[in-house]
N, C-alpha and C. Protein backbone atom coordinates (compact mmCIF):
# COMPACT_ATOMS: atom_id res chain seq x y z
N UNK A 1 -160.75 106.67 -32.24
CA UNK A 1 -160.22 107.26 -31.02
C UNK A 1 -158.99 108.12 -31.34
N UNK A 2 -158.29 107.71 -32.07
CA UNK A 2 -156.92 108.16 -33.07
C UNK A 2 -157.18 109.52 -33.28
N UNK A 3 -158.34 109.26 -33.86
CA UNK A 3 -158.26 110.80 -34.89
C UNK A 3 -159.46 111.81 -34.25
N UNK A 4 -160.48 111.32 -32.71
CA UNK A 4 -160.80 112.47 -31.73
C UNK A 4 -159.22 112.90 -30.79
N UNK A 5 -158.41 112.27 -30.67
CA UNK A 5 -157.60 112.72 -29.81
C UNK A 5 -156.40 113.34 -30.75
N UNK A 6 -156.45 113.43 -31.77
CA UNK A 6 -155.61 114.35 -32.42
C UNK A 6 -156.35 115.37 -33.19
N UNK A 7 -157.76 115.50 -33.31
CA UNK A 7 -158.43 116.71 -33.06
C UNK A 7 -158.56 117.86 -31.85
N UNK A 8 -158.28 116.78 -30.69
CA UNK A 8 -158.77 117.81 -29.67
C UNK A 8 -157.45 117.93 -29.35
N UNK A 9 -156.15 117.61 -29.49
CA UNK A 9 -155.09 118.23 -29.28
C UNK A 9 -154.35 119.59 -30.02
N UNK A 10 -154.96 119.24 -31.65
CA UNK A 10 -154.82 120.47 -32.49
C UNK A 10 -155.62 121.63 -32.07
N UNK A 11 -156.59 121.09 -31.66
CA UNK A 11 -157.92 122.47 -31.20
C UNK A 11 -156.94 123.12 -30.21
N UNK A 12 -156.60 122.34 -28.86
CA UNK A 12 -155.81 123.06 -27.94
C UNK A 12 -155.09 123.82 -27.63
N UNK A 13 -154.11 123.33 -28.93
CA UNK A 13 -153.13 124.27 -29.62
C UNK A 13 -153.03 125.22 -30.24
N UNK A 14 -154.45 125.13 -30.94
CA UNK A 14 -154.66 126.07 -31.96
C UNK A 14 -154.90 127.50 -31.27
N UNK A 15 -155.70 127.38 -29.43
CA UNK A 15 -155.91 128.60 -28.96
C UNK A 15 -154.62 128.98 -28.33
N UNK A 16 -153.66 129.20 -27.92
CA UNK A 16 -152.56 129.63 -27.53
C UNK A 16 -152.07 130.81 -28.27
N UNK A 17 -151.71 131.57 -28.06
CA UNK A 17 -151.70 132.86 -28.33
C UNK A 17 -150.28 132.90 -29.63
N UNK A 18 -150.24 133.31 -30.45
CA UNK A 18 -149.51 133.51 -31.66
C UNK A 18 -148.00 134.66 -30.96
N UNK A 19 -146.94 133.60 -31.67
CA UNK A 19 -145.71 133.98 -31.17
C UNK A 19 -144.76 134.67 -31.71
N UNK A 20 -145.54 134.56 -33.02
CA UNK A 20 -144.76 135.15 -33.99
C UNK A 20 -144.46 134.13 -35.10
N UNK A 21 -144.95 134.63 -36.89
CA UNK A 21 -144.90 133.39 -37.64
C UNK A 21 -143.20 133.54 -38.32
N UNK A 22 -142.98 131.98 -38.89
CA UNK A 22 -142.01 131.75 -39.94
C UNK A 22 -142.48 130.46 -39.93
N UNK A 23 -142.96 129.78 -39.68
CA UNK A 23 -142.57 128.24 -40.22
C UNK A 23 -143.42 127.46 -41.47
N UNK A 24 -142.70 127.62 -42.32
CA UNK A 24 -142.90 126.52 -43.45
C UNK A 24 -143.30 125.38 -43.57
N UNK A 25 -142.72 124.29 -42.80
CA UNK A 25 -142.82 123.13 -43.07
C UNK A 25 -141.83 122.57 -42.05
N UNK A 26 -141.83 121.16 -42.37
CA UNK A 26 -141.11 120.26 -41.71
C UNK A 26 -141.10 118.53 -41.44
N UNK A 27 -140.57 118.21 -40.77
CA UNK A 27 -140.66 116.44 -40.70
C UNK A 27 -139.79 115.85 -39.10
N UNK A 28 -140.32 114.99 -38.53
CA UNK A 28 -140.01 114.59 -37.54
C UNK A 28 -140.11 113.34 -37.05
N UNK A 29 -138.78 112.51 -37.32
CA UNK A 29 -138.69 111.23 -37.24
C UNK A 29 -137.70 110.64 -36.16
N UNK A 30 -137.91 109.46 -36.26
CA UNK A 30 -136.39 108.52 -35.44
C UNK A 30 -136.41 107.80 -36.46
N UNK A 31 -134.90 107.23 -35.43
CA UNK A 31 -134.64 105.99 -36.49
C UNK A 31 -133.80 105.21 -35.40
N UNK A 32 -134.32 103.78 -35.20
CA UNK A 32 -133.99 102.91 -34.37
C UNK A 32 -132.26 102.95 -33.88
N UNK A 33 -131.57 102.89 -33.23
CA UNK A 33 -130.13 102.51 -33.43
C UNK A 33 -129.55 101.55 -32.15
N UNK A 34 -130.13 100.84 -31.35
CA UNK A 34 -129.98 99.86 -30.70
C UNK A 34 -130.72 99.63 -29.33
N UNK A 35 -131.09 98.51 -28.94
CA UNK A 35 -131.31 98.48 -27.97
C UNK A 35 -132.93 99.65 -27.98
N UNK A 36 -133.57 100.10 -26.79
CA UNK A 36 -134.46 100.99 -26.71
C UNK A 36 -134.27 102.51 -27.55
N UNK A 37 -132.80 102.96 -27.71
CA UNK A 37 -132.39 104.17 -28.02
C UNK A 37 -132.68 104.21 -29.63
N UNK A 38 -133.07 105.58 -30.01
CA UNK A 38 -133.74 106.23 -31.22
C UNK A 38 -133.09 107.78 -31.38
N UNK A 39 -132.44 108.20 -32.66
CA UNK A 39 -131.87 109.21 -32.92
C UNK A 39 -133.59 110.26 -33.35
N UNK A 40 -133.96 110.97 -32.52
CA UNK A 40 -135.10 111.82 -32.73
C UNK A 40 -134.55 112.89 -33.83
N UNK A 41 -135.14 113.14 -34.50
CA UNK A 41 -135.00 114.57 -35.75
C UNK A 41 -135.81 115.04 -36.21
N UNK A 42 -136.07 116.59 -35.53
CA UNK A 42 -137.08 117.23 -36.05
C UNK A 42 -135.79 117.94 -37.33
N UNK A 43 -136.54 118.39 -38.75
CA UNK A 43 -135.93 119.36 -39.54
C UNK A 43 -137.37 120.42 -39.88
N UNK A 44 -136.88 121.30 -39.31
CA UNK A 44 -137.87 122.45 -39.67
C UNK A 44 -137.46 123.39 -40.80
N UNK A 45 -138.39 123.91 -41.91
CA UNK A 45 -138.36 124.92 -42.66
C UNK A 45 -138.48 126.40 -42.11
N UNK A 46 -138.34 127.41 -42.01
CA UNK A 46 -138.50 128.53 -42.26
C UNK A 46 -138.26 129.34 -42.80
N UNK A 47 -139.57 130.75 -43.03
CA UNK A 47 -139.42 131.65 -43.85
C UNK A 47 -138.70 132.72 -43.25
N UNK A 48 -137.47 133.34 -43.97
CA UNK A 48 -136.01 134.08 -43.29
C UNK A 48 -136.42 135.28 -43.95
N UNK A 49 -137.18 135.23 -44.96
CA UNK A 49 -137.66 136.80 -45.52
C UNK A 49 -138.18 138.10 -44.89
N UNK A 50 -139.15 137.94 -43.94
CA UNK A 50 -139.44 138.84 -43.15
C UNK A 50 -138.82 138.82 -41.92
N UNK A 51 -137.87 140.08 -41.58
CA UNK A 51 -137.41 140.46 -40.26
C UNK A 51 -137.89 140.78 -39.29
N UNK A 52 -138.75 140.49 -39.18
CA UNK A 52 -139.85 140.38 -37.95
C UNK A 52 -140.02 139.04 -37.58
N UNK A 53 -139.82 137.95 -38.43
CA UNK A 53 -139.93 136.51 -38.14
C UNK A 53 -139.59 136.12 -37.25
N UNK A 54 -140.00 135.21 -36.27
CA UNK A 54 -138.84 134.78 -35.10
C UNK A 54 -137.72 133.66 -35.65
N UNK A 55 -136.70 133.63 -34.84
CA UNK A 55 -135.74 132.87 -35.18
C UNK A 55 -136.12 131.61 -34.61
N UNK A 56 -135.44 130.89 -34.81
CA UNK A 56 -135.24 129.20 -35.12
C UNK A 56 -135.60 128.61 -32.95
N UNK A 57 -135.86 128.16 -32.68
CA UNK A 57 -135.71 128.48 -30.88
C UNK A 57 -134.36 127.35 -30.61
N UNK A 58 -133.42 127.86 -29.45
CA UNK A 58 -132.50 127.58 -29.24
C UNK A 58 -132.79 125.47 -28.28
N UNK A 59 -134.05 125.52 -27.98
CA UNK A 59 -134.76 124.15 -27.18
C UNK A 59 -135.98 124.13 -27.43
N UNK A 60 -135.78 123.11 -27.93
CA UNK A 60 -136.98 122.60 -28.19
C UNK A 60 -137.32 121.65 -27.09
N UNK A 61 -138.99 121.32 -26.35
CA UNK A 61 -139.39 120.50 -26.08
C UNK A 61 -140.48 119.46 -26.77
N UNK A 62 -140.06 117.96 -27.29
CA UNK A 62 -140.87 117.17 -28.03
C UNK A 62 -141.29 115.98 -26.48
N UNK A 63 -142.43 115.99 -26.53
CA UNK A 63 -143.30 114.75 -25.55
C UNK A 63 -143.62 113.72 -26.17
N UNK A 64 -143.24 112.97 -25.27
CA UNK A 64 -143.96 111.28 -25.81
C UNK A 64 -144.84 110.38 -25.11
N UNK A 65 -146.04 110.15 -25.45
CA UNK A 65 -147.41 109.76 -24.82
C UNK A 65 -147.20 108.08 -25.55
N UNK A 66 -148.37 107.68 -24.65
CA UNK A 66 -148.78 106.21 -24.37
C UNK A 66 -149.74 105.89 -25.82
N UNK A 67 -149.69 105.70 -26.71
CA UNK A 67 -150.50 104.90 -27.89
C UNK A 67 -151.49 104.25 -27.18
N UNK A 68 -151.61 103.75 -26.09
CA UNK A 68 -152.67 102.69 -25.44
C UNK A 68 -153.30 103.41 -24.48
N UNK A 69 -152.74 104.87 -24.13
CA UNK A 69 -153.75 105.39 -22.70
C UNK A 69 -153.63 106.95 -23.27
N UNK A 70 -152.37 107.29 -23.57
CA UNK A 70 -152.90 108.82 -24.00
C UNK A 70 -151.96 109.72 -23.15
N UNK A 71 -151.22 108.79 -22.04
CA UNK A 71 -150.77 109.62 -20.98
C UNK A 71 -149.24 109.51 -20.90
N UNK A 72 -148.84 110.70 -20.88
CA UNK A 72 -147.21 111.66 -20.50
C UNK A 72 -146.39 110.60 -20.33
N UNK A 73 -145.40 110.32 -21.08
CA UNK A 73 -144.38 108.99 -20.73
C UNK A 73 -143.13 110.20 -20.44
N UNK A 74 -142.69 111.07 -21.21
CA UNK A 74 -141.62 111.61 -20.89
C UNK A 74 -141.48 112.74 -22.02
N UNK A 75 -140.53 113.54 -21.41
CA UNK A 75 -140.31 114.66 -22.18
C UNK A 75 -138.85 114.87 -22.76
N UNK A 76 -138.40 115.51 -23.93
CA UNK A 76 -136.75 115.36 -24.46
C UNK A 76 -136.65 116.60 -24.98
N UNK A 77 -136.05 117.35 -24.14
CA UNK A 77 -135.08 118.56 -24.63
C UNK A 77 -134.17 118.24 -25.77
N UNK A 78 -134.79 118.92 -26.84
CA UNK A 78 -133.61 118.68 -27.75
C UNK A 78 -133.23 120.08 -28.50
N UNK A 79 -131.93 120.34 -28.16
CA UNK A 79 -130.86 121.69 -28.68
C UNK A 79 -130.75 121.40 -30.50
N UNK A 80 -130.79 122.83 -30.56
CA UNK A 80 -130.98 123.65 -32.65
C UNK A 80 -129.16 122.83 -32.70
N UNK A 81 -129.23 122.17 -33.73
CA UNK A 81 -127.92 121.72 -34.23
C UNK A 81 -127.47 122.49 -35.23
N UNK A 82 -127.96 123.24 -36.14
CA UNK A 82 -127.75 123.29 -36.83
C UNK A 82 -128.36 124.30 -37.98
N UNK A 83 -128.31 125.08 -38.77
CA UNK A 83 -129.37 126.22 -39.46
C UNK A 83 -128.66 126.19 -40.82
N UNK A 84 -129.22 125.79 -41.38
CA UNK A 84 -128.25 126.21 -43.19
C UNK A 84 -129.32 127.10 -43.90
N UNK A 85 -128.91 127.43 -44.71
CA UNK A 85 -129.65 128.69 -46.00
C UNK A 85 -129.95 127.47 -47.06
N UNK A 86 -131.09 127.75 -47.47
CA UNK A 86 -131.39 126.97 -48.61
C UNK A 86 -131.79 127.62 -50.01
N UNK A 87 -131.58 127.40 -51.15
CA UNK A 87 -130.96 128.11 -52.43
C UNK A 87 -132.26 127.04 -52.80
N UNK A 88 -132.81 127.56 -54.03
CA UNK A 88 -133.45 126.84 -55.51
C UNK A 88 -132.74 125.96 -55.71
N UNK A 89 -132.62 124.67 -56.45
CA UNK A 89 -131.99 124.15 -57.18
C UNK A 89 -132.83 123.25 -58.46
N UNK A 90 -131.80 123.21 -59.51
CA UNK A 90 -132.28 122.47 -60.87
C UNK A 90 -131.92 123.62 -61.87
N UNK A 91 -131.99 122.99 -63.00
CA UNK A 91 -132.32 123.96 -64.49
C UNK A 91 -133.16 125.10 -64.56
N UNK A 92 -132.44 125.97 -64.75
CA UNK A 92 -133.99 127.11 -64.81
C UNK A 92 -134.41 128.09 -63.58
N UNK A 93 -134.15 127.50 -62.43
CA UNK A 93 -134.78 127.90 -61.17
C UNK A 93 -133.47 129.32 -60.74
N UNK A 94 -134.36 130.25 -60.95
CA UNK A 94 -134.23 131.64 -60.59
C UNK A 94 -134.51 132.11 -59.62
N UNK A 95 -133.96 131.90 -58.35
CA UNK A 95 -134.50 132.81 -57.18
C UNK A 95 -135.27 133.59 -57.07
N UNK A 96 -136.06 134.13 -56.47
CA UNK A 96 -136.68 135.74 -56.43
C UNK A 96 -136.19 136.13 -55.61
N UNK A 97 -135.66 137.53 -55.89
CA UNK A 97 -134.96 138.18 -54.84
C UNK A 97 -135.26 138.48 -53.03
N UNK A 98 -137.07 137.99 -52.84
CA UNK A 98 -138.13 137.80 -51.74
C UNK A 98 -137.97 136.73 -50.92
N UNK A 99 -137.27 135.44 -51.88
CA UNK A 99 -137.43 134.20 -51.04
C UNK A 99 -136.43 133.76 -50.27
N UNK A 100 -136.33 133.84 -49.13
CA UNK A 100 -135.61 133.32 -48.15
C UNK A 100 -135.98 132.30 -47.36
N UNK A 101 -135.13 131.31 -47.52
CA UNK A 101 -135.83 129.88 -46.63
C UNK A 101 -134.88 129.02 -45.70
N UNK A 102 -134.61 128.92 -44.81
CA UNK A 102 -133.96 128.38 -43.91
C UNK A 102 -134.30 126.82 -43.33
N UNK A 103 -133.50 125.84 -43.02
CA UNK A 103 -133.49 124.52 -42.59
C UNK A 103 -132.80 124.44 -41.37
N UNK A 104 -133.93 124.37 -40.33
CA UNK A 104 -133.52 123.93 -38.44
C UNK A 104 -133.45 122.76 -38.65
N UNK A 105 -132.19 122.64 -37.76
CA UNK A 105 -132.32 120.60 -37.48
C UNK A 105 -131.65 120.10 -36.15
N UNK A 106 -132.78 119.69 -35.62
CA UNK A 106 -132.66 119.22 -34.10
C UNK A 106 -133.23 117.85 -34.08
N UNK A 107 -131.98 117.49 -33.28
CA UNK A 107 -131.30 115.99 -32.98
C UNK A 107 -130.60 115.48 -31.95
N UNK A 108 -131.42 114.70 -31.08
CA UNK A 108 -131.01 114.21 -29.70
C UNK A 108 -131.17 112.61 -29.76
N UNK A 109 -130.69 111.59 -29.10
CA UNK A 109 -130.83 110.31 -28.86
C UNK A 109 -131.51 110.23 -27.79
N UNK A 110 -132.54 109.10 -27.51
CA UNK A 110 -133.75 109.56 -26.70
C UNK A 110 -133.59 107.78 -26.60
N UNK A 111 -134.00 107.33 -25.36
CA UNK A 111 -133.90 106.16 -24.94
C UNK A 111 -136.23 106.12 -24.58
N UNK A 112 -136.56 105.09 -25.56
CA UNK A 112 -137.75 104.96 -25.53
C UNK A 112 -138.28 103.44 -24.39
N UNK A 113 -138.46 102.98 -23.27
CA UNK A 113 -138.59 101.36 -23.16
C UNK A 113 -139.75 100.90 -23.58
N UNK A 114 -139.64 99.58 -23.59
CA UNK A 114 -140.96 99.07 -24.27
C UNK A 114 -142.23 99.48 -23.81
N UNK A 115 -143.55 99.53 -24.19
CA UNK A 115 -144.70 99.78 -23.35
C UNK A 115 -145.22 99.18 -24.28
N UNK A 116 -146.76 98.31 -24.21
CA UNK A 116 -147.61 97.78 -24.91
C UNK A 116 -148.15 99.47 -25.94
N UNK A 117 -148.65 99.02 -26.95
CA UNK A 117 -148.87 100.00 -27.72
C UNK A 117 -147.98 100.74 -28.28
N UNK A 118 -146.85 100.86 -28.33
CA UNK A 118 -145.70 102.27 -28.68
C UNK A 118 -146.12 103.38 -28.15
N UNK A 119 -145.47 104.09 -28.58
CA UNK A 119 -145.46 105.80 -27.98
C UNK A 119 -146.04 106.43 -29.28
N UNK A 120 -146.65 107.70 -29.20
CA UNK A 120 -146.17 108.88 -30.16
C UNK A 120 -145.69 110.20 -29.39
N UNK A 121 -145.02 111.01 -30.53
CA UNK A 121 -144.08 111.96 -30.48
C UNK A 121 -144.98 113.34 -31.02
N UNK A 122 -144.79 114.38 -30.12
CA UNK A 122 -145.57 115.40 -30.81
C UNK A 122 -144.52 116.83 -30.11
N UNK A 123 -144.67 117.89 -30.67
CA UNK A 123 -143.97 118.99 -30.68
C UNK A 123 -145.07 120.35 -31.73
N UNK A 124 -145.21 120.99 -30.77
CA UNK A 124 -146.36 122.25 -31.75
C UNK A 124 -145.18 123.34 -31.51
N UNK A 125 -145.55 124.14 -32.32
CA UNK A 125 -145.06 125.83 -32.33
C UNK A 125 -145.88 126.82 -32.76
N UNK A 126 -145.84 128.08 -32.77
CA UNK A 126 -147.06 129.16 -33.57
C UNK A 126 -145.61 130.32 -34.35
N UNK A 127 -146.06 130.37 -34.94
CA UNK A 127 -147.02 130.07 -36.03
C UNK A 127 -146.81 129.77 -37.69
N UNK A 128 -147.38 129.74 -38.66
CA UNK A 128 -147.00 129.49 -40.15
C UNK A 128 -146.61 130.70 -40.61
N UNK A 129 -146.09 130.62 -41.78
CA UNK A 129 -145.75 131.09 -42.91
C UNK A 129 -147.40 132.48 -43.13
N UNK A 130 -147.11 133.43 -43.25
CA UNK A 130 -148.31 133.81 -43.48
C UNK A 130 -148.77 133.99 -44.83
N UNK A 131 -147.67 133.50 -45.87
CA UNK A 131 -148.31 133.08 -47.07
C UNK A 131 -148.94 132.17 -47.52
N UNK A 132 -149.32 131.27 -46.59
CA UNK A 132 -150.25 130.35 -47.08
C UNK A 132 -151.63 130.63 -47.40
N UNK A 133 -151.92 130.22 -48.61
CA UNK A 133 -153.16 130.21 -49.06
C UNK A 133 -154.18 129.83 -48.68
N UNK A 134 -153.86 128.42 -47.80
CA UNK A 134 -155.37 127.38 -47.81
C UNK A 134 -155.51 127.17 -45.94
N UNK A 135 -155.07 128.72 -45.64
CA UNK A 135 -155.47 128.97 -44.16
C UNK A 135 -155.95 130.49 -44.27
N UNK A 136 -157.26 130.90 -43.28
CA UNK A 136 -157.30 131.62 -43.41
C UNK A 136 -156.52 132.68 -42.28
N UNK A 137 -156.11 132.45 -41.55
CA UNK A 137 -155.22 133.35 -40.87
C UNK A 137 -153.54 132.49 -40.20
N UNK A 138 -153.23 132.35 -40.97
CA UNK A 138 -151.78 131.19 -41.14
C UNK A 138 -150.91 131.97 -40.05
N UNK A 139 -150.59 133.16 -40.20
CA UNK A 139 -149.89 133.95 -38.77
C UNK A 139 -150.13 133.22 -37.47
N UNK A 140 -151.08 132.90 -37.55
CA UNK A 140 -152.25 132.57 -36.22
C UNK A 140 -152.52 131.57 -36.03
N UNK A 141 -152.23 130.23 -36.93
CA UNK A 141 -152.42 129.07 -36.69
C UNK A 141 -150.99 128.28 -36.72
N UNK A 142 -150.75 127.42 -35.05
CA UNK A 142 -149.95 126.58 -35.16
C UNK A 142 -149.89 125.66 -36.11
N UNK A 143 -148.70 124.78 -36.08
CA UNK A 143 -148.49 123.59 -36.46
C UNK A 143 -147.57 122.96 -35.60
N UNK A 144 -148.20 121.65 -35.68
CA UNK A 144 -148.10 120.69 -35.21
C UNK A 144 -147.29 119.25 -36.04
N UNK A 145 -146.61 118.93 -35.17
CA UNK A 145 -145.61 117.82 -35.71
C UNK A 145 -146.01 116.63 -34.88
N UNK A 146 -146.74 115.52 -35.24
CA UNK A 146 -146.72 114.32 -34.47
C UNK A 146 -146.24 112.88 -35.70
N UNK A 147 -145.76 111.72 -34.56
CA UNK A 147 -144.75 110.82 -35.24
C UNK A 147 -144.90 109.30 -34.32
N UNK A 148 -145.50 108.42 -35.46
CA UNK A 148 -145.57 107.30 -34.46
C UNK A 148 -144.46 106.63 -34.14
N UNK A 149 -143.85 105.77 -32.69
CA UNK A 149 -142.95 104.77 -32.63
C UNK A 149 -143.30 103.99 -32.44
């Protein structure tokens, strides 16, 4: 059931009209800190190389659904904290003068209450990196961030 309902949510997503690519990568977690409340953190990658890219978005909206039914528990605005430049690092590692890569990081405290089943956490955007290889039109295809609690 898991893995038809996170097919047909990627499909969903996937038709929405392309917004403009940069995004690389990313990760999106909590981490317990008392009581019901959870420090949410998305950190997103993006590619800063092409000036046409869109920038980082100033709000984000991440939703959190029912593990046991599927259905809308609540929604959390969470504001860009933060943007750093990210450099190569180690022995050896030579920049190319092409690569530009940037780190979003958005972070809100989000009060979850109990529900049988937990929640999950999901947040899409459009679109990738259009250098990816192992898509065939990466401009054009979201990604998607989901996260169990």
């Amino acid at each position: 059931m898991r893995t038809i309902r996170l097919f047909f949510l990627i499909f969903l997503l996937a038709t929405k009209p392309a917004s403009g690519y940069h995004i690389a990568g990313g990760d999106l977690t909590t981490h317990w800190i008392g009581n019901n409340n959870f420090q949410l953190q998305l950190v997103l990658y993006r590619d800063c190389s092409n000036p046409n890219a869109a920038n980082f978005d100033p709000t984000i909206i991440i939703t959190a659904y029912s593990k046991l039914n599927n259905q809308l528990q609540d929604t959390f605005h969470v504001n860009l904290s933060a943007v750093v430049d990210l450099q190569l690092a180690g022995n050896g590692c030579v920049q190319p003068p092409a690569v530009c890569m940037q780190q979003g990081d958005y972070i809100r405290v989000i009060n979850l209450p109990p529900v049988t089943g937990g929640y999950y956490l999901v947040w899409e955007r459009c679109c990738r990196n259009n250098t990816v290889t192992n898509l065939t039109q990466p401009d054009q295809t979201p990604m998607l961030f989901y996260h169990d609690v």
